[in-house]
C-alpha atoms as a PDB file:
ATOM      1  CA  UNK A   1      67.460  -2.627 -11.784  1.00  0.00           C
ATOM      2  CA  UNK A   2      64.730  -0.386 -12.672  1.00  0.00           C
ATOM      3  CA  UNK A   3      65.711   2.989 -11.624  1.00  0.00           C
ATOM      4  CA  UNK A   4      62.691   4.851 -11.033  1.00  0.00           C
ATOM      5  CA  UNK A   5      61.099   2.208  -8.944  1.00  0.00           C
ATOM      6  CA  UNK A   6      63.714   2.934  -6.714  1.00  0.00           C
ATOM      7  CA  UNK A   7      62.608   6.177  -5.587  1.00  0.00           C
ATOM      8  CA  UNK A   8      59.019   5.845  -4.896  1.00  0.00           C
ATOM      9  CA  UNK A   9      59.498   5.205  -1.263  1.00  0.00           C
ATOM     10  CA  UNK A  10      61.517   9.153  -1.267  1.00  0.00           C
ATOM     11  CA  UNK A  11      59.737  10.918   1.154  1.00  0.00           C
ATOM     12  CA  UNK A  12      60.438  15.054   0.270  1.00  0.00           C
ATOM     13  CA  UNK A  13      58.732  16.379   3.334  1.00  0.00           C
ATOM     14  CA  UNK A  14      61.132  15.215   5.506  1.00  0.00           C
ATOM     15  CA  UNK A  15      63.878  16.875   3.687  1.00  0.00           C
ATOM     16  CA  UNK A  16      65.010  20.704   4.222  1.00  0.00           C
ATOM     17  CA  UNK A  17      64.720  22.261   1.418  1.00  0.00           C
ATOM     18  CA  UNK A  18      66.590  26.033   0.124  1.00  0.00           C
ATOM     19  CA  UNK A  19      63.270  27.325  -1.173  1.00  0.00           C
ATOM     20  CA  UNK A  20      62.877  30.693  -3.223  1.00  0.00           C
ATOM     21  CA  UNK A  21      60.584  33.109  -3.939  1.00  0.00           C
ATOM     22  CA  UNK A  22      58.270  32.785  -6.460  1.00  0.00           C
ATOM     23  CA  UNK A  23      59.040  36.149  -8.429  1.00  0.00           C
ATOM     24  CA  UNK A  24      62.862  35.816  -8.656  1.00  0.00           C
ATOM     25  CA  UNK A  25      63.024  37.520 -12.002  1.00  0.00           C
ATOM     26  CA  UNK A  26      62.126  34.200 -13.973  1.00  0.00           C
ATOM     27  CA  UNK A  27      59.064  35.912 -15.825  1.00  0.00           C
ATOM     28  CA  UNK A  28      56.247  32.929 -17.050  1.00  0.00           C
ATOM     29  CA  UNK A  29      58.541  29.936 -17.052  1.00  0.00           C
ATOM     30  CA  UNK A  30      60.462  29.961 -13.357  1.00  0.00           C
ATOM     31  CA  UNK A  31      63.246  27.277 -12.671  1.00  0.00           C
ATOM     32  CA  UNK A  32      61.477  24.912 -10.530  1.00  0.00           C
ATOM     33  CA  UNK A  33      64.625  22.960  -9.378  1.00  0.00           C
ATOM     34  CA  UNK A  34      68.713  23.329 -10.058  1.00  0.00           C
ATOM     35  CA  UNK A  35      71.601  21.327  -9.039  1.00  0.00           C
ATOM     36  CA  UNK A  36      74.502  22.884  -9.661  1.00  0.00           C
ATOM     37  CA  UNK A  37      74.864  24.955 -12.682  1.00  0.00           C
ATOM     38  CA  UNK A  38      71.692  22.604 -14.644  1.00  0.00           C
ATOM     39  CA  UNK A  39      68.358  23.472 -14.103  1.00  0.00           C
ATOM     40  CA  UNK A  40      64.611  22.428 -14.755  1.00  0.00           C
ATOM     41  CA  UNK A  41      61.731  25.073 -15.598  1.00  0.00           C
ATOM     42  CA  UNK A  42      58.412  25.225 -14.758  1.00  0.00           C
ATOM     43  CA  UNK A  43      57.552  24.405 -18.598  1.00  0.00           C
ATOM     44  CA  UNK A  44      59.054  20.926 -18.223  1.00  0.00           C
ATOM     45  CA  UNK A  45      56.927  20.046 -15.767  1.00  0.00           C
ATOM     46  CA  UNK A  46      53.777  21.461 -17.240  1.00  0.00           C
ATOM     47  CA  UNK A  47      55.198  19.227 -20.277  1.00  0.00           C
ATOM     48  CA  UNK A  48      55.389  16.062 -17.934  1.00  0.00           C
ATOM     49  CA  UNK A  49      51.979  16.334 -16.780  1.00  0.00           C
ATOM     50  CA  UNK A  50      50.346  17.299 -20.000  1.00  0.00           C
ATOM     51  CA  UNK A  51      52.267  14.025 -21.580  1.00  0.00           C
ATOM     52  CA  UNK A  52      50.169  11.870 -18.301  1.00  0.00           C
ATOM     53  CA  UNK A  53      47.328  13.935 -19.228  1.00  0.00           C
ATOM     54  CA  UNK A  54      47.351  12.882 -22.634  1.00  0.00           C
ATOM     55  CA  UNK A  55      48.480   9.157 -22.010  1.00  0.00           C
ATOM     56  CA  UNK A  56      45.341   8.887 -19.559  1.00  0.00           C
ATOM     57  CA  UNK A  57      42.974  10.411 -21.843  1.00  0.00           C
ATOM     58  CA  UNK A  58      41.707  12.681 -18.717  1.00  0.00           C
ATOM     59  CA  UNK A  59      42.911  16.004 -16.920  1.00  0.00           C
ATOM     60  CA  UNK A  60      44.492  15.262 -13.445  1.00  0.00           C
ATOM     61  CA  UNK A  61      43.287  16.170 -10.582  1.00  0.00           C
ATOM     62  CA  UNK A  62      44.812  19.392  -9.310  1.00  0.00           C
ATOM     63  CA  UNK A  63      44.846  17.965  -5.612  1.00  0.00           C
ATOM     64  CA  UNK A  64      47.400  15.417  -7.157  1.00  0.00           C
ATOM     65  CA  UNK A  65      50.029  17.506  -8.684  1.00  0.00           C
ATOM     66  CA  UNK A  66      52.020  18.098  -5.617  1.00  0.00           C
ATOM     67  CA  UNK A  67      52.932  14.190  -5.195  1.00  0.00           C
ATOM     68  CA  UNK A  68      53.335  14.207  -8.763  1.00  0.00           C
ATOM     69  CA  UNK A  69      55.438  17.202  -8.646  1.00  0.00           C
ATOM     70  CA  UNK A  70      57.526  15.547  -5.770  1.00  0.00           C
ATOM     71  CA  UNK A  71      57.857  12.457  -8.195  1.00  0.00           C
ATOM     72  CA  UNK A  72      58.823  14.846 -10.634  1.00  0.00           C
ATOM     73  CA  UNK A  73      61.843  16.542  -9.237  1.00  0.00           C
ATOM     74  CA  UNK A  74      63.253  12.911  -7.745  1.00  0.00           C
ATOM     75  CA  UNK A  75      63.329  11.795 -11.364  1.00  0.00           C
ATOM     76  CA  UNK A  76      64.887  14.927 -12.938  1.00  0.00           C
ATOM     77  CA  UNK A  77      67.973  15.683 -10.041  1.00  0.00           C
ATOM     78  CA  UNK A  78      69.060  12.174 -11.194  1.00  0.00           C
ATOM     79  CA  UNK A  79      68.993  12.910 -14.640  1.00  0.00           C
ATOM     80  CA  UNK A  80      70.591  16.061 -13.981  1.00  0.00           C
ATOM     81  CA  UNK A  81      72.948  14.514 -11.923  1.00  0.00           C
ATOM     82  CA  UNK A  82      74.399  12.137 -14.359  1.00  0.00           C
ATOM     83  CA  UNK A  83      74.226  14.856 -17.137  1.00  0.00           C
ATOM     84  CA  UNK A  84      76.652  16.657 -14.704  1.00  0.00           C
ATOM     85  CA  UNK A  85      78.701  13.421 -14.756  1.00  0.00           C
ATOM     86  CA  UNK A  86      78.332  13.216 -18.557  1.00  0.00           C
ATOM     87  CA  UNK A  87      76.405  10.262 -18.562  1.00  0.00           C
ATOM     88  CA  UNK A  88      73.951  11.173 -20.731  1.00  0.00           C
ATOM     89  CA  UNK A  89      73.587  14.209 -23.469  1.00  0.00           C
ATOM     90  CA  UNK A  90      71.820  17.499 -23.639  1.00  0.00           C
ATOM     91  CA  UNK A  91      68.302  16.707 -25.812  1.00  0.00           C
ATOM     92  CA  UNK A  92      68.196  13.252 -25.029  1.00  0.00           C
ATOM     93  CA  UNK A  93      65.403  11.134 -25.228  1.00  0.00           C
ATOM     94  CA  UNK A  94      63.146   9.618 -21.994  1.00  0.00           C
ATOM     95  CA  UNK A  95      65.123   6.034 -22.660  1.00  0.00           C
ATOM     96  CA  UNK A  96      68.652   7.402 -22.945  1.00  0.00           C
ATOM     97  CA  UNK A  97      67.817   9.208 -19.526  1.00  0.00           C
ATOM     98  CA  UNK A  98      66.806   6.164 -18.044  1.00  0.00           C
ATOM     99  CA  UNK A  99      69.885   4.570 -19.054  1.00  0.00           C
ATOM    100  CA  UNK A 100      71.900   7.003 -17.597  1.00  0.00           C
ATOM    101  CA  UNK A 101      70.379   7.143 -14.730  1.00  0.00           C
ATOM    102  CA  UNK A 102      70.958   3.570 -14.158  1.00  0.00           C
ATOM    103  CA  UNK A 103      74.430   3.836 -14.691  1.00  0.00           C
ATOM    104  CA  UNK A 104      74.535   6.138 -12.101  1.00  0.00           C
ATOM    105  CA  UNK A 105      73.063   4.225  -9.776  1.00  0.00           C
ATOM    106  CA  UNK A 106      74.831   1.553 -10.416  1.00  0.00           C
ATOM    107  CA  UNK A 107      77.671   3.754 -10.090  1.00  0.00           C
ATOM    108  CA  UNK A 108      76.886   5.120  -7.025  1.00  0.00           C
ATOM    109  CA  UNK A 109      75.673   1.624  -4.902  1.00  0.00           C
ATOM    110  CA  UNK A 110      78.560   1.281  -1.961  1.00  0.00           C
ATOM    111  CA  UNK A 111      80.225  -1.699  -2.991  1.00  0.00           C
ATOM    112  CA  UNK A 112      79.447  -5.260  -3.143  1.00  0.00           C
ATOM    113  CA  UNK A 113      75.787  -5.883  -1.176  1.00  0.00           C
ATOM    114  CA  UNK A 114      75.949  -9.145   0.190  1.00  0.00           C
ATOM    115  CA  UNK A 115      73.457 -11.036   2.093  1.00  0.00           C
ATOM    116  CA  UNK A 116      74.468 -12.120   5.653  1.00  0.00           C
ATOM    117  CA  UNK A 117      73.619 -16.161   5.745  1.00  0.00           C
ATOM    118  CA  UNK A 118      71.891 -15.574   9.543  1.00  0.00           C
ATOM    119  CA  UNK A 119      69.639 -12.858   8.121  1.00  0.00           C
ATOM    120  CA  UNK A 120      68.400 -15.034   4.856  1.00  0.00           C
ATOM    121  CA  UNK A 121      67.621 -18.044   7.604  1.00  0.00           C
ATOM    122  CA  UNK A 122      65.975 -15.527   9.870  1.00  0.00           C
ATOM    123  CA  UNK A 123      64.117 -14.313   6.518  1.00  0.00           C
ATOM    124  CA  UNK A 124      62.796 -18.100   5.682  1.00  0.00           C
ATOM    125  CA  UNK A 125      62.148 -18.699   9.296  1.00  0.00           C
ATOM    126  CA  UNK A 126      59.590 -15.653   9.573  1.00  0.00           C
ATOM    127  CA  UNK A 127      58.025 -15.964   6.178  1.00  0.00           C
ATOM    128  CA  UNK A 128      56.902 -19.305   6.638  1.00  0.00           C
ATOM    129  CA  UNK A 129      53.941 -18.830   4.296  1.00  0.00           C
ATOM    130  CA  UNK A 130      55.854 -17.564   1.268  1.00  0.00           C
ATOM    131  CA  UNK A 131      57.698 -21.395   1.049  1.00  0.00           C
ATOM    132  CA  UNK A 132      54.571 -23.218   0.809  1.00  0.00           C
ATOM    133  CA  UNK A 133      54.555 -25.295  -1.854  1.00  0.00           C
ATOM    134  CA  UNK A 134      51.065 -27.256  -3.183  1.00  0.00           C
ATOM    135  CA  UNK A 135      50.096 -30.713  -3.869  1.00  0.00           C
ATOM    136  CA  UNK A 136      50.491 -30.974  -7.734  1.00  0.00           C
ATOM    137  CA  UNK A 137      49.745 -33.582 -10.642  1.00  0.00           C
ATOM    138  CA  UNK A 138      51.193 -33.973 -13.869  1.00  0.00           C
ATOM    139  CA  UNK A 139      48.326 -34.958 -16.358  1.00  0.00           C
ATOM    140  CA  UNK A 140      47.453 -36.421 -19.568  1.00  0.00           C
ATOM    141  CA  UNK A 141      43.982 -36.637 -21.127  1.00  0.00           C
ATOM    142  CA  UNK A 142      41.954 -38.284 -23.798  1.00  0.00           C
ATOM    143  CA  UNK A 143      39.364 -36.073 -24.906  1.00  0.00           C
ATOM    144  CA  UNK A 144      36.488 -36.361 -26.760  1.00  0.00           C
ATOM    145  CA  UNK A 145      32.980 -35.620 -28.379  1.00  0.00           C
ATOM    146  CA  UNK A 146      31.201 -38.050 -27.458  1.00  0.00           C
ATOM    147  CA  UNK A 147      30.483 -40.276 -23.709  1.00  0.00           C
ATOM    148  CA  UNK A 148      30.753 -43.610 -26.755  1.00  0.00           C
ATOM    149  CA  UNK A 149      33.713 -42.449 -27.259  1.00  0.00           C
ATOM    150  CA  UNK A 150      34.987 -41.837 -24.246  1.00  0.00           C
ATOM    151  CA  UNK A 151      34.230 -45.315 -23.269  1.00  0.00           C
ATOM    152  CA  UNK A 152      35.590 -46.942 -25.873  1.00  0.00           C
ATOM    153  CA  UNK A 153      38.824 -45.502 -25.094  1.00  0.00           C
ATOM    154  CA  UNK A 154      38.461 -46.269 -21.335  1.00  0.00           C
ATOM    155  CA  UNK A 155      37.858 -50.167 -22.901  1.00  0.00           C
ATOM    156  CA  UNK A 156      41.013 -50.377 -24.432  1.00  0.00           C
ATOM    157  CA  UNK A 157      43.078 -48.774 -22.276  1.00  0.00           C
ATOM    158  CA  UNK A 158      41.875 -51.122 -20.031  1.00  0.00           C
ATOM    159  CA  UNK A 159      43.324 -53.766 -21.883  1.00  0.00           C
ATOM    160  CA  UNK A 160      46.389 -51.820 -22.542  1.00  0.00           C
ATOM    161  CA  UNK A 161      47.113 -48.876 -20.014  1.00  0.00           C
ATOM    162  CA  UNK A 162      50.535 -48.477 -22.050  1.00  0.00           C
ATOM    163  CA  UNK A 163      48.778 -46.953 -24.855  1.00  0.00           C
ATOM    164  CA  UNK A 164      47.308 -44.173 -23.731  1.00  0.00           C
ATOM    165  CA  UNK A 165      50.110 -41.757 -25.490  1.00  0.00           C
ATOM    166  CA  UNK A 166      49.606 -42.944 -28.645  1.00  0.00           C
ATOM    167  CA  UNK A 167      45.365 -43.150 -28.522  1.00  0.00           C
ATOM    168  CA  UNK A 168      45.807 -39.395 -27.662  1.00  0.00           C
ATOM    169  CA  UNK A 169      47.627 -39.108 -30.873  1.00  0.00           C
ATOM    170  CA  UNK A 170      45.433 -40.294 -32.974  1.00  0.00           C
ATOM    171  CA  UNK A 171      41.574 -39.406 -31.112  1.00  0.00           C
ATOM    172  CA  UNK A 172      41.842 -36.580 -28.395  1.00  0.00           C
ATOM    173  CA  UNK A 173      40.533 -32.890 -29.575  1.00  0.00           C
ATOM    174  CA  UNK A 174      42.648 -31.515 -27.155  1.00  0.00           C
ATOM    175  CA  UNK A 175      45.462 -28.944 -28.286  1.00  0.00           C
ATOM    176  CA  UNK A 176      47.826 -31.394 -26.430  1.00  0.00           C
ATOM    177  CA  UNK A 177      47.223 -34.456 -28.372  1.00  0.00           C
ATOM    178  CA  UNK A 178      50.492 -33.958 -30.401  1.00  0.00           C
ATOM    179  CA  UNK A 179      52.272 -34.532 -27.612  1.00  0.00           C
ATOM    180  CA  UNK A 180      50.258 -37.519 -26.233  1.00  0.00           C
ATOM    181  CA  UNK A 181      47.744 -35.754 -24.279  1.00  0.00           C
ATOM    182  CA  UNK A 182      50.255 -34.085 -21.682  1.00  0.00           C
ATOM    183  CA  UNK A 183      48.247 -31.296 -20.323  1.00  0.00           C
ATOM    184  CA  UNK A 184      51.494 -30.438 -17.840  1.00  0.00           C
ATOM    185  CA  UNK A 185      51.003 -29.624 -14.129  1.00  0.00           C
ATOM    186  CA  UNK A 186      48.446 -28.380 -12.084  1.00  0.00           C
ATOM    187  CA  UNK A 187      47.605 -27.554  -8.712  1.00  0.00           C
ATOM    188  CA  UNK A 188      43.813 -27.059  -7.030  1.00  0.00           C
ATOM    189  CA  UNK A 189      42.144 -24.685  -8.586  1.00  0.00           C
ATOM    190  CA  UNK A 190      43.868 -24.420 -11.905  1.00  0.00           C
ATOM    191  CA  UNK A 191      41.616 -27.168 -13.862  1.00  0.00           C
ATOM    192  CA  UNK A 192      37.969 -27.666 -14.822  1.00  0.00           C
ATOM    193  CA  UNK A 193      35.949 -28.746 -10.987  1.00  0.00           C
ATOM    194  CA  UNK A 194      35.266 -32.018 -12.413  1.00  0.00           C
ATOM    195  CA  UNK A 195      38.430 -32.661 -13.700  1.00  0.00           C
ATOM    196  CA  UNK A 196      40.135 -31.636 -10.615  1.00  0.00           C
ATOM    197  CA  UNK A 197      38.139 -33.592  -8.634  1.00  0.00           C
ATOM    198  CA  UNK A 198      38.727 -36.647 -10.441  1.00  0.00           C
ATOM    199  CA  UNK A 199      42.999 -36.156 -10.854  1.00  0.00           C
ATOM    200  CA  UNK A 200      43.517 -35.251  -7.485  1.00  0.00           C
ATOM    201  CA  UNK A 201      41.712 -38.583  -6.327  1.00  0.00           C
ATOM    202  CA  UNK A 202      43.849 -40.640  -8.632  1.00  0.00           C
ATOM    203  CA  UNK A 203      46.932 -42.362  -7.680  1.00  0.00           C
ATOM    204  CA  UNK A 204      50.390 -41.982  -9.668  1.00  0.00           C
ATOM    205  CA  UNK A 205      49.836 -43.888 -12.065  1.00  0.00           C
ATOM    206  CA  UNK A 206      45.537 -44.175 -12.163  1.00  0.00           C
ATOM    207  CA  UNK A 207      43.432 -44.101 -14.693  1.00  0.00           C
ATOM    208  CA  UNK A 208      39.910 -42.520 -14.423  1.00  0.00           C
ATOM    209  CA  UNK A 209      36.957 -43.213 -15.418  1.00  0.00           C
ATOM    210  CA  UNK A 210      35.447 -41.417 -18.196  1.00  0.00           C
ATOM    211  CA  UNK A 211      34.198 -37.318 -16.819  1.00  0.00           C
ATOM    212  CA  UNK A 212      32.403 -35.236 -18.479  1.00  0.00           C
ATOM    213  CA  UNK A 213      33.036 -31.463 -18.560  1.00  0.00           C
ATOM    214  CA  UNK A 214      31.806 -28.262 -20.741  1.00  0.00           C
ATOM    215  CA  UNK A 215      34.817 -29.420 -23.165  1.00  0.00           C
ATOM    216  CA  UNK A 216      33.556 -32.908 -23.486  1.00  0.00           C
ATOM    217  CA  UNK A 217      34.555 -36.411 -22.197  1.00  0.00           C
ATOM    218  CA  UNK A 218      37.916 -37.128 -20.724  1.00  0.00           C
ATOM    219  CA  UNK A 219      39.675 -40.259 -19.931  1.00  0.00           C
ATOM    220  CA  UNK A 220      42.805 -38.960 -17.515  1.00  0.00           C
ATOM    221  CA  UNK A 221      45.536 -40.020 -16.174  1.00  0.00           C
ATOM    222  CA  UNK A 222      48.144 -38.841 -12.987  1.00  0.00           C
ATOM    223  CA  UNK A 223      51.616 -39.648 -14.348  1.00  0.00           C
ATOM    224  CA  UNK A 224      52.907 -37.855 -10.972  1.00  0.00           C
ATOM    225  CA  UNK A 225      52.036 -36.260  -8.212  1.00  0.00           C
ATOM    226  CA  UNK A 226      53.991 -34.112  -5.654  1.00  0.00           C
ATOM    227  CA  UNK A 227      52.430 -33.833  -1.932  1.00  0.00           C
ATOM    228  CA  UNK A 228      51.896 -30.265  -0.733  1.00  0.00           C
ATOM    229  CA  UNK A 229      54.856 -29.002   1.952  1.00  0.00           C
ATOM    230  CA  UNK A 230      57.156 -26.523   2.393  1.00  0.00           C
ATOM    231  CA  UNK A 231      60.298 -25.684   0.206  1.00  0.00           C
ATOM    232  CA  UNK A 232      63.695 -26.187   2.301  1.00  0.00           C
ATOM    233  CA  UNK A 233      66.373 -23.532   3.259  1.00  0.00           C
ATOM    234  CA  UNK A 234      68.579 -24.854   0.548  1.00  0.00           C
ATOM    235  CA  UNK A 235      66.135 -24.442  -1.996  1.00  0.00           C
ATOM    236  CA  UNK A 236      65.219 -20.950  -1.228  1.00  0.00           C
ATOM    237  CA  UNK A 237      68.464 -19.282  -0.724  1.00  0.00           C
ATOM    238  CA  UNK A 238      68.816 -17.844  -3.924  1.00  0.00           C
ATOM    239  CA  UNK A 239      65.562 -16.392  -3.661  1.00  0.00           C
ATOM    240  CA  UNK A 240      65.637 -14.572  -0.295  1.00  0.00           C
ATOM    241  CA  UNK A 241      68.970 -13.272  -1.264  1.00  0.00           C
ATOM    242  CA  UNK A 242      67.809 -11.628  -3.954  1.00  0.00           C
ATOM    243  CA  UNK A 243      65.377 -10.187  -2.961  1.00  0.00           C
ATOM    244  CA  UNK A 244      67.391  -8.941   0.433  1.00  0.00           C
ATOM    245  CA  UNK A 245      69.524  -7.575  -2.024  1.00  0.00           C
ATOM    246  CA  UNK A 246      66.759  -5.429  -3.930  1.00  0.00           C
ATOM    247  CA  UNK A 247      65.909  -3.952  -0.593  1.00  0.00           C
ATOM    248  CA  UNK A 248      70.033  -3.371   0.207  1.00  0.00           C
ATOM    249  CA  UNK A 249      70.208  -1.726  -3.381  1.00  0.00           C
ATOM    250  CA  UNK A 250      66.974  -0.009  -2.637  1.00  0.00           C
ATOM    251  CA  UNK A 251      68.107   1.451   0.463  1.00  0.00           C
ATOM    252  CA  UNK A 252      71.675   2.679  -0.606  1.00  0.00           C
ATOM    253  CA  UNK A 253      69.565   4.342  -3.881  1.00  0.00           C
ATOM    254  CA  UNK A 254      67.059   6.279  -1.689  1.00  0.00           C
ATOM    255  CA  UNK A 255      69.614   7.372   0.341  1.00  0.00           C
ATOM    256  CA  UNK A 256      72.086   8.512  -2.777  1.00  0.00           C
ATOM    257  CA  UNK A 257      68.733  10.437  -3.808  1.00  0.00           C
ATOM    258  CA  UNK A 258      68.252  11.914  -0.320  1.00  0.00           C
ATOM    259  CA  UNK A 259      71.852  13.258  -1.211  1.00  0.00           C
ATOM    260  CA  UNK A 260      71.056  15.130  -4.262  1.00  0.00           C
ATOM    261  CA  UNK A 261      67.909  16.446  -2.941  1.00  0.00           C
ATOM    262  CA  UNK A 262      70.039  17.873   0.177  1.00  0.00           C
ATOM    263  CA  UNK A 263      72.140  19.496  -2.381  1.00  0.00           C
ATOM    264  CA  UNK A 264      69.602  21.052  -5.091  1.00  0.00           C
ATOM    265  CA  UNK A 265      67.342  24.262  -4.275  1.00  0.00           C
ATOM    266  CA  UNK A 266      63.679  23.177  -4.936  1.00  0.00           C
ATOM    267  CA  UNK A 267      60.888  26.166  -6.076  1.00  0.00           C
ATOM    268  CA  UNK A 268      58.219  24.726  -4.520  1.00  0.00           C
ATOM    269  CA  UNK A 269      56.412  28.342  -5.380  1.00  0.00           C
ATOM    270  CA  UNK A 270      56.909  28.275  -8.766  1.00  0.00           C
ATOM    271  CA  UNK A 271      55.456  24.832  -9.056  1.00  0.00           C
ATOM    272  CA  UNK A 272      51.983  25.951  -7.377  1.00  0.00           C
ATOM    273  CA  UNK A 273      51.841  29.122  -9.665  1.00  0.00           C
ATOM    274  CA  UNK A 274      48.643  29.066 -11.871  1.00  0.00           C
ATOM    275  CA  UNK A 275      49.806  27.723 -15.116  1.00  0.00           C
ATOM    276  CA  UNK A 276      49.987  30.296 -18.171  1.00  0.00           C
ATOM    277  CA  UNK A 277      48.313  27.586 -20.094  1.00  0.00           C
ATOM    278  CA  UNK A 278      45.254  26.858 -17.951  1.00  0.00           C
END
């Protein structure tokens, strides 16, 4: 479960904040934000943005840095939350943060999230769009230089339409000749027009004629074809419950986050200070 990804729908206006005065004593580099006896400074933040700064190749936008310093402080009460929980060491790196705070997380989740059998029919029954399933075609292909060629193929696979594997083999240019011209499976839009056109025309089982694209000359053939429709309950139950239980696990995170931020006193101030290295 990526952790951070969790947090992005945090919204810090809506929380009540203990906010402090801007000249507290702190001199250049202010705490910005403390939960319990660990704090973060202004210079870490000036760090974090430099860091983006430096990763974009371009100086942010100042009319930005208040979202990003919101972002900012979500990230670092979890990380000083599970270094309060000794989760993760002082001077750690960004990944053995993000570890930690994953453990906490996962730590912290109520229980076992299950999802309710009514709500994951109620799910497929209002998202009828997202169980569509296309028409699709499995297809192999002769392909080659030259339209004599072509036709010379289409000749004697007339004669013998079980041989089209191995005359792939041995005279297709296509990558997939090695394993007798099985291109794989395809829905509209995911082939050449003209090839499409022709395949999805074709019975299971037909043969075309030979077409001519910007690769050269095919001879195809449909091996199988499944008719468009839409994917049953049974087959997209483990689907909709996971992701109903991304948003459950999303929820109870935002809410654990909501928590800390309740808890640690925010200098908002400091944050909007000109910085001593601009």
């Amino acid at each position: 479960m990526p952790a951070f990804s969790l947090l992005r729908a945090t919204v810090l206006a809506a929380l009540s904040f203990a906010a402090w005065p801007a000249c507290r004593g702190e001199g250049p580099d202010p705490v910005v934000v403390s939960l319990g006896e660990q704090v973060v400074r202004r210079s870490d933040f000036e760090r974090h943005v430099a860091a983006l700064e430096a990763r974009g190749g371009e100086k942010i936008d100042p009319s930005v840095l208040p979202s990003l310093f919101d972002s900012f402080i979500e990230e670092r009460v979890l990380v000083l939350e599970a270094r309060a929980r000794g989760l993760v060491r002082e001077g750690a790196g960004a990944e053995d943060e993000q570890k930690a705070v994953q453990a906490l997380l996962m730590e912290a989740l109520v229980g076992e999230v299950r999802a309710d059998p009514a709500v994951v029919k109620a799910y497929y029954d209002s998202h009828p769009q997202e169980f569509e399933l296309k028409e699709t075609v499995t297809v192999r292909q002769v392909l080659v230089a030259t339209e004599n060629e072509a036709r010379d193929v289409r000749r004697r696979l007339a004669r013998n339409p079980m041989d089209f594997e191995g005359l792939a083999r041995a005279s297709s240019k296509g990558p997939e000749a090695v394993n007798g011209g099985l291109m794989g499976v395809f829905a509209r839009g995911e082939l050449p027009p003209e090839v499409e056109a022709t395949v999805f025309s074709l019975k299971e089982g037909g043969l075309s004629d030979v077409v001519k694209s910007s690769l050269g000359y095919h001879v195809l053939r449909v091996d199988s074809r499944t008719e468009a429709r839409r994917a049953s309950l049974e087959e997209s139950e483990g689907r909709i419950e996971a992701l109903l239980l991304r948003e459950a696990s999303d929820r109870q995170a935002r809410e654990f986050v909501k928590g800390l931020l309740a808890r640690a006193k925010v200098n908002h101030a400091a944050a909007k200070l000109p910085s001593p290295r601009s």
